[in-house]
C-alpha atoms as a PDB file:
ATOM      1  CA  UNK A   1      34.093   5.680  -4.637  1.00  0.00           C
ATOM      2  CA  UNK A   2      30.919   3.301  -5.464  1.00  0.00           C
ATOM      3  CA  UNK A   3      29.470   3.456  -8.885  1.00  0.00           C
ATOM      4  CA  UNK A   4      26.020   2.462  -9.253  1.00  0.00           C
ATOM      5  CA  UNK A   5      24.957   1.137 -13.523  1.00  0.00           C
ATOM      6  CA  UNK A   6      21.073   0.655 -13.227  1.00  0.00           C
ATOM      7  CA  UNK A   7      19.105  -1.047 -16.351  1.00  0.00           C
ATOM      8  CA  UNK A   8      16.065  -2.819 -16.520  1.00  0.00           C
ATOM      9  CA  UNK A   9      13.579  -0.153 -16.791  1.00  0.00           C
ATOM     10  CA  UNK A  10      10.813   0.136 -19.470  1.00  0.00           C
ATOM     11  CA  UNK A  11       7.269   0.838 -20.351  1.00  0.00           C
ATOM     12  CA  UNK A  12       4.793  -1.995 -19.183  1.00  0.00           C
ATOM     13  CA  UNK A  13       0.856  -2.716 -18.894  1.00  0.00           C
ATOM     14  CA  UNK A  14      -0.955  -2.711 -15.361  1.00  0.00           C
ATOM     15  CA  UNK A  15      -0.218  -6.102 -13.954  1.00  0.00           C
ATOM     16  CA  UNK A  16       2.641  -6.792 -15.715  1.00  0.00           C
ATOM     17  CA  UNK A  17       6.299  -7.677 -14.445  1.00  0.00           C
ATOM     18  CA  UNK A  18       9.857  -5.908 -14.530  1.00  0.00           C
ATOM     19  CA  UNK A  19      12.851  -6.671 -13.180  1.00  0.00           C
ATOM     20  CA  UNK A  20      15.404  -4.104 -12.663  1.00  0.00           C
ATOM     21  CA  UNK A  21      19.519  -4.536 -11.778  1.00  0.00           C
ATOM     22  CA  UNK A  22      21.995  -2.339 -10.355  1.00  0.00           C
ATOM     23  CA  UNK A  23      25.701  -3.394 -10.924  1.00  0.00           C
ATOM     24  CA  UNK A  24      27.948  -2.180  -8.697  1.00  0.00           C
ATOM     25  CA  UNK A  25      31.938  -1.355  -9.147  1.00  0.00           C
ATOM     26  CA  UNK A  26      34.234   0.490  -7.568  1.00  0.00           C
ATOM     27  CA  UNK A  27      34.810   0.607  -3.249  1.00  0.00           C
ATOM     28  CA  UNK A  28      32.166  -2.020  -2.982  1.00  0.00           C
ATOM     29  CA  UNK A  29      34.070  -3.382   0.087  1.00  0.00           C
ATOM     30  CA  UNK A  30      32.947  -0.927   2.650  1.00  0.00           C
ATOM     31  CA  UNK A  31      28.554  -1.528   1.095  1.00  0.00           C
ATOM     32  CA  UNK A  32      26.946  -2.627   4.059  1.00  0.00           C
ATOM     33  CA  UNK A  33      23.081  -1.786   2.371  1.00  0.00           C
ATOM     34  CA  UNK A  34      21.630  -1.198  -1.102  1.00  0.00           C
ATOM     35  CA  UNK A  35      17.989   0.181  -1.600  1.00  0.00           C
ATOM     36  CA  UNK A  36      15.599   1.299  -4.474  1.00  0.00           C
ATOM     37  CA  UNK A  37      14.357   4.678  -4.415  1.00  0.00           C
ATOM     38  CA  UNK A  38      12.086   6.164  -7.114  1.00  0.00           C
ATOM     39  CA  UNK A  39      10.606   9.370  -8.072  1.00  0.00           C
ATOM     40  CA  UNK A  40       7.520  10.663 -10.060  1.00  0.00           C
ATOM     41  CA  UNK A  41       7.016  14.000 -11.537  1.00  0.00           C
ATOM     42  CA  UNK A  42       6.056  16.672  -8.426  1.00  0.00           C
ATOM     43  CA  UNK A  43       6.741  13.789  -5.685  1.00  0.00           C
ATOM     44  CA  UNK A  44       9.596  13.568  -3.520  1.00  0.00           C
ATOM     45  CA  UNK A  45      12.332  10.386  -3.969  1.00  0.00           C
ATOM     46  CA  UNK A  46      11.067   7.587  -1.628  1.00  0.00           C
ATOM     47  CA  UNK A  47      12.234   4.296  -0.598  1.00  0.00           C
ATOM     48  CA  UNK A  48      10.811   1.554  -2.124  1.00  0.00           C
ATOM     49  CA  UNK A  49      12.764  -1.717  -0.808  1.00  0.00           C
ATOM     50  CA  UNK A  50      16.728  -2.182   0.902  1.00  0.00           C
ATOM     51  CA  UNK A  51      18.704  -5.074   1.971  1.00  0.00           C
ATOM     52  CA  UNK A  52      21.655  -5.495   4.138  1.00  0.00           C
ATOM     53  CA  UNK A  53      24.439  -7.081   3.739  1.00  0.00           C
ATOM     54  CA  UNK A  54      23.106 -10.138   6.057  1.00  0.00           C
ATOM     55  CA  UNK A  55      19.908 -10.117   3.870  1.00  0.00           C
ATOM     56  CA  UNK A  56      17.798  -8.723   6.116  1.00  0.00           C
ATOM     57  CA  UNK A  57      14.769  -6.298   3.502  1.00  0.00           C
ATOM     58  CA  UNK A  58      12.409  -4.145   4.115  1.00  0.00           C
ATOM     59  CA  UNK A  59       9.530  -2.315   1.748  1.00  0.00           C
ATOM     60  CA  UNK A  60       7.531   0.624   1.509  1.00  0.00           C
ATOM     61  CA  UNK A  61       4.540  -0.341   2.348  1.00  0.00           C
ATOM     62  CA  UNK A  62       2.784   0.568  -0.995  1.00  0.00           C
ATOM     63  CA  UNK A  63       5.128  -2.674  -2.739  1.00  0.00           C
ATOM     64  CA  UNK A  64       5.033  -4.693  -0.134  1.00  0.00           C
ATOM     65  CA  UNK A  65       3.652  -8.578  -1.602  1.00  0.00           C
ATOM     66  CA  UNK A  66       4.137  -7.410  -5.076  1.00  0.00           C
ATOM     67  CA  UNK A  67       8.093  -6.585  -5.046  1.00  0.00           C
ATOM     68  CA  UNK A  68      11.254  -8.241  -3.969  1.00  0.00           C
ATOM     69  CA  UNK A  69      14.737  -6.965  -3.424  1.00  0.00           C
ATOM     70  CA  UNK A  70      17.511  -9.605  -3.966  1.00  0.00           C
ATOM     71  CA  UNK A  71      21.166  -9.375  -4.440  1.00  0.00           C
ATOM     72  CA  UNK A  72      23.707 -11.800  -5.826  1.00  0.00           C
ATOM     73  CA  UNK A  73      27.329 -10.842  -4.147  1.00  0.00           C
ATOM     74  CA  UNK A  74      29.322 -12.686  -6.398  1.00  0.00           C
ATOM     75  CA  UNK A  75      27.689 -10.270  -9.320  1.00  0.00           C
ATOM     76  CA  UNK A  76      27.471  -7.078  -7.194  1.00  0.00           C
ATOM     77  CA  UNK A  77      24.502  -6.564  -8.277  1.00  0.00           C
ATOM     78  CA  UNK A  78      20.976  -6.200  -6.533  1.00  0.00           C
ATOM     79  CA  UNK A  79      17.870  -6.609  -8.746  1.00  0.00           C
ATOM     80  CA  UNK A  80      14.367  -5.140  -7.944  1.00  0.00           C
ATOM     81  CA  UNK A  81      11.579  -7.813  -8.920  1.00  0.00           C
ATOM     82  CA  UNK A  82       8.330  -5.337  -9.661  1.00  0.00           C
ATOM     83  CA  UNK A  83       5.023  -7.802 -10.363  1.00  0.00           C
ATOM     84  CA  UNK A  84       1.608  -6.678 -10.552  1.00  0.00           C
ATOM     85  CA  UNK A  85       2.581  -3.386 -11.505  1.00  0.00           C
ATOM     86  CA  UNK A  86       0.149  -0.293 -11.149  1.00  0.00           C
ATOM     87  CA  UNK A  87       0.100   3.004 -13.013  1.00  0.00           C
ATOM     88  CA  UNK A  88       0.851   4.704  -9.629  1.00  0.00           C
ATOM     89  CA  UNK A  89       4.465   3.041  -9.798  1.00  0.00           C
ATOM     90  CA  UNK A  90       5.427   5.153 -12.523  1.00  0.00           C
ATOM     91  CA  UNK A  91       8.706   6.822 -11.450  1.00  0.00           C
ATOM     92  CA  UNK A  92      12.402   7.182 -12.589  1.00  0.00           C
ATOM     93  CA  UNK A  93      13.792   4.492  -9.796  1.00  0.00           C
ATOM     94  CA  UNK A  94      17.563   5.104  -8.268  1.00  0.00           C
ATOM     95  CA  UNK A  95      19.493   2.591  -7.136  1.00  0.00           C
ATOM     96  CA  UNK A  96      21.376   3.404  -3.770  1.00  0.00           C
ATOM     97  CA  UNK A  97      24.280   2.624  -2.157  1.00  0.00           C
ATOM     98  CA  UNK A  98      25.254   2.864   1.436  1.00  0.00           C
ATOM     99  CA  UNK A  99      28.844   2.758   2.429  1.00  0.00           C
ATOM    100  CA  UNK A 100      30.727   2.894   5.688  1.00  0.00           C
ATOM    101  CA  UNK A 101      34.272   3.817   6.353  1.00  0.00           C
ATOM    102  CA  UNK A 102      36.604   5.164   8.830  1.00  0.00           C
ATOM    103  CA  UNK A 103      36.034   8.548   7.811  1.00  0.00           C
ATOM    104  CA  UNK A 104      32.292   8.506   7.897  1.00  0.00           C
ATOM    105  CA  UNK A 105      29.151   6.952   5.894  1.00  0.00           C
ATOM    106  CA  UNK A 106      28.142   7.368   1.864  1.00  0.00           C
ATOM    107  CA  UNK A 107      25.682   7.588  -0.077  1.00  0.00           C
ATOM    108  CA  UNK A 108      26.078   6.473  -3.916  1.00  0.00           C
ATOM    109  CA  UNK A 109      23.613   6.735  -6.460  1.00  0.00           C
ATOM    110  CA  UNK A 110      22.921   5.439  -9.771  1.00  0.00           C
ATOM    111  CA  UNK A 111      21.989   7.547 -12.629  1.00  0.00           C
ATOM    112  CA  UNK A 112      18.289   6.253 -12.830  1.00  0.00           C
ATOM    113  CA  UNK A 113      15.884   4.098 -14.992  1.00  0.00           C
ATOM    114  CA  UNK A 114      12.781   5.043 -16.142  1.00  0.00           C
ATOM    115  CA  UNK A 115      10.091   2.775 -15.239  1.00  0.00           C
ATOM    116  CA  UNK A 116       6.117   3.637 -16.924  1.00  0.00           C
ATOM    117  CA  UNK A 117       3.172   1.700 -16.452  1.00  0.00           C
ATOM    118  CA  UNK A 118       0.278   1.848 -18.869  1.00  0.00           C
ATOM    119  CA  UNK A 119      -2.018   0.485 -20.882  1.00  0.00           C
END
């Protein structure tokens, strides 16, 4: 089992910054990739940015220049740097886990963080 604590989340002016993190514990052995998702009210959950285990990232195209994934491995923990925020990136954002092992692949998720931008 993965567990996923998320925190970072907040209410914020258009054009400001947050930073969100994602901790993770547990089976973190067999993570080979860790994404953000998020989700407003009536939309379906998206992907907003991932990284592999090499480093390798990739955005949703709606973040892309104003967003960076990053992860520190010796922290388990992958952070979500949001900058230039909009009032269209209002959404409860899940952190995600992807786990491989013998027996098949995982998904983990965290519990969410709510993130709200406006003025």
């Amino acid at each position: 089992q993965v567990q996923l604590v998320e925190s970072g989340g907040g209410l914020v002016q258009p054009g400001g910054s947050l930073r969100l993190s994602c901790a993770a514990s547990g089976s973190i052995f067999s993570i080979n990739a860790m994404g953000w998702y998020r989700q407003a009210p009536g939309k379906e959950r998206e992907l907003v940015a991932a990284i592999t285990n090499g480093g390798s990232t990739a955005y949703a195209d709606s973040v892309k220049g104003r967003f960076t994934i990053s992860r520190d491995n010796d922290k388990n923990t992958v952070y979500l740097q949001m900058n230039s925020l909009k009032p269209e990136d209002t959404a409860v954002y899940y952190c995600n886990a992807r786990a491989i092992r013998n027996s098949g692949i995982y998904f983990y998720w965290g519990q969410g963080t709510q993130v709200t931008v406006s003025s």
